[in-house]
Protein backbone atom coordinates (compact mmCIF):
# COMPACT_ATOMS: atom_id res chain seq x y z
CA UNK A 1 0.00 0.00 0.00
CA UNK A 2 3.17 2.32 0.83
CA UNK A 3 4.37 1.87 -2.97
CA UNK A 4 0.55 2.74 -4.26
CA UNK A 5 0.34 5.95 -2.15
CA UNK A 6 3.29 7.14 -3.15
CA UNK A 7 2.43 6.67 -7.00
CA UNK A 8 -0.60 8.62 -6.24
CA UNK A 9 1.58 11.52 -4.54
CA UNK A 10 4.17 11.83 -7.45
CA UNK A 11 0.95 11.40 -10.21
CA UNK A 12 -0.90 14.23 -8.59
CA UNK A 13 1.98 16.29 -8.33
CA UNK A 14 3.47 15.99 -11.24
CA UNK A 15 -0.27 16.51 -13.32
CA UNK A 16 -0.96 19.54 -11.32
CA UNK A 17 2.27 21.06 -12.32
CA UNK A 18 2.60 20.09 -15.57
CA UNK A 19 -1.08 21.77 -15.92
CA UNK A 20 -0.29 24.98 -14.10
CA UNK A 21 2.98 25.04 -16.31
CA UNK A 22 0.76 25.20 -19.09
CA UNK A 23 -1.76 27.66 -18.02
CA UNK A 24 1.17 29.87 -16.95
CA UNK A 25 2.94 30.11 -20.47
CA UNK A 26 0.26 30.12 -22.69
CA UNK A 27 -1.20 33.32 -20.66
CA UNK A 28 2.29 34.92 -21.12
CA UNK A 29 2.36 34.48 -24.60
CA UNK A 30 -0.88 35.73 -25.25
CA UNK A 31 -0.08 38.46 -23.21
CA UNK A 32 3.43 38.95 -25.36
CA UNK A 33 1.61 38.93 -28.37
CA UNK A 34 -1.34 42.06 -26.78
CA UNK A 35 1.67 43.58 -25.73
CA UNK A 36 5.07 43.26 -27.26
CA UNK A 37 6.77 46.00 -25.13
CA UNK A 38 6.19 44.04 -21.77
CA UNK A 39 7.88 40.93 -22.90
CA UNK A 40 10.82 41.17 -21.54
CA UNK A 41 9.49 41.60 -17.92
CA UNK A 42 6.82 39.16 -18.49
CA UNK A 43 9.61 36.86 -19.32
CA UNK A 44 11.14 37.18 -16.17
CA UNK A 45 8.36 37.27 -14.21
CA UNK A 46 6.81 33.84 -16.21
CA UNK A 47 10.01 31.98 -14.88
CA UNK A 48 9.80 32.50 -11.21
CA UNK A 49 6.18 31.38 -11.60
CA UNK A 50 7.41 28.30 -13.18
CA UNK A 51 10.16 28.23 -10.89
CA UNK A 52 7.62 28.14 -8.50
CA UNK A 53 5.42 25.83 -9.40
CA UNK A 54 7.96 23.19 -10.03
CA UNK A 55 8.59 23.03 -6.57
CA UNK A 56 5.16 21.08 -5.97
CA UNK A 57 6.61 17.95 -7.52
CA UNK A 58 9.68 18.40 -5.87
CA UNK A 59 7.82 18.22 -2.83
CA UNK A 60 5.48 15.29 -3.77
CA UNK A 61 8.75 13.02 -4.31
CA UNK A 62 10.02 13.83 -0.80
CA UNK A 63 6.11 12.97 0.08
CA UNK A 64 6.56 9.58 -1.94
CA UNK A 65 9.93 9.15 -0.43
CA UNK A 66 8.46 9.29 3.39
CA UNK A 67 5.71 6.91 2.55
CA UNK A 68 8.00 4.38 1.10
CA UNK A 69 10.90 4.52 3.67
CA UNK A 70 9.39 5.52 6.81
């Protein structure tokens, strides 16, 4: 049951961010193309939301990693 739970807790993670990844750039490019002059700041701004997001699956293998081991 350990292994199963843990499966879940990376597959959920992993979905939700690979989702919000995908909402997050496609609404940046559409906003690049309403508004060329702010692409270079929505640029920067897109990767730290990416940045953050990718810490949710990060965080769901140290989930699946206490679940297995502990």
């Amino acid at each position: 049951m350990q292994y199963i739970a843990a499966a879940i807790a990376i597959f959920g993670a992993s979905i939700g961010a690979a989702y919000g990844n995908g909402q997050v750039i496609s609404k940046t490019i559409e906003s690049m193309t309403r508004q060329p002059e702010m692409a270079g700041q929505l640029r920067t701004t897109m990767f730290i939301g990416v940045g953050m997001i990718e810490a949710v699956p990060i965080l769901g293998v140290v989930v699946a990693l206490l679940l297995i081991f502990i």
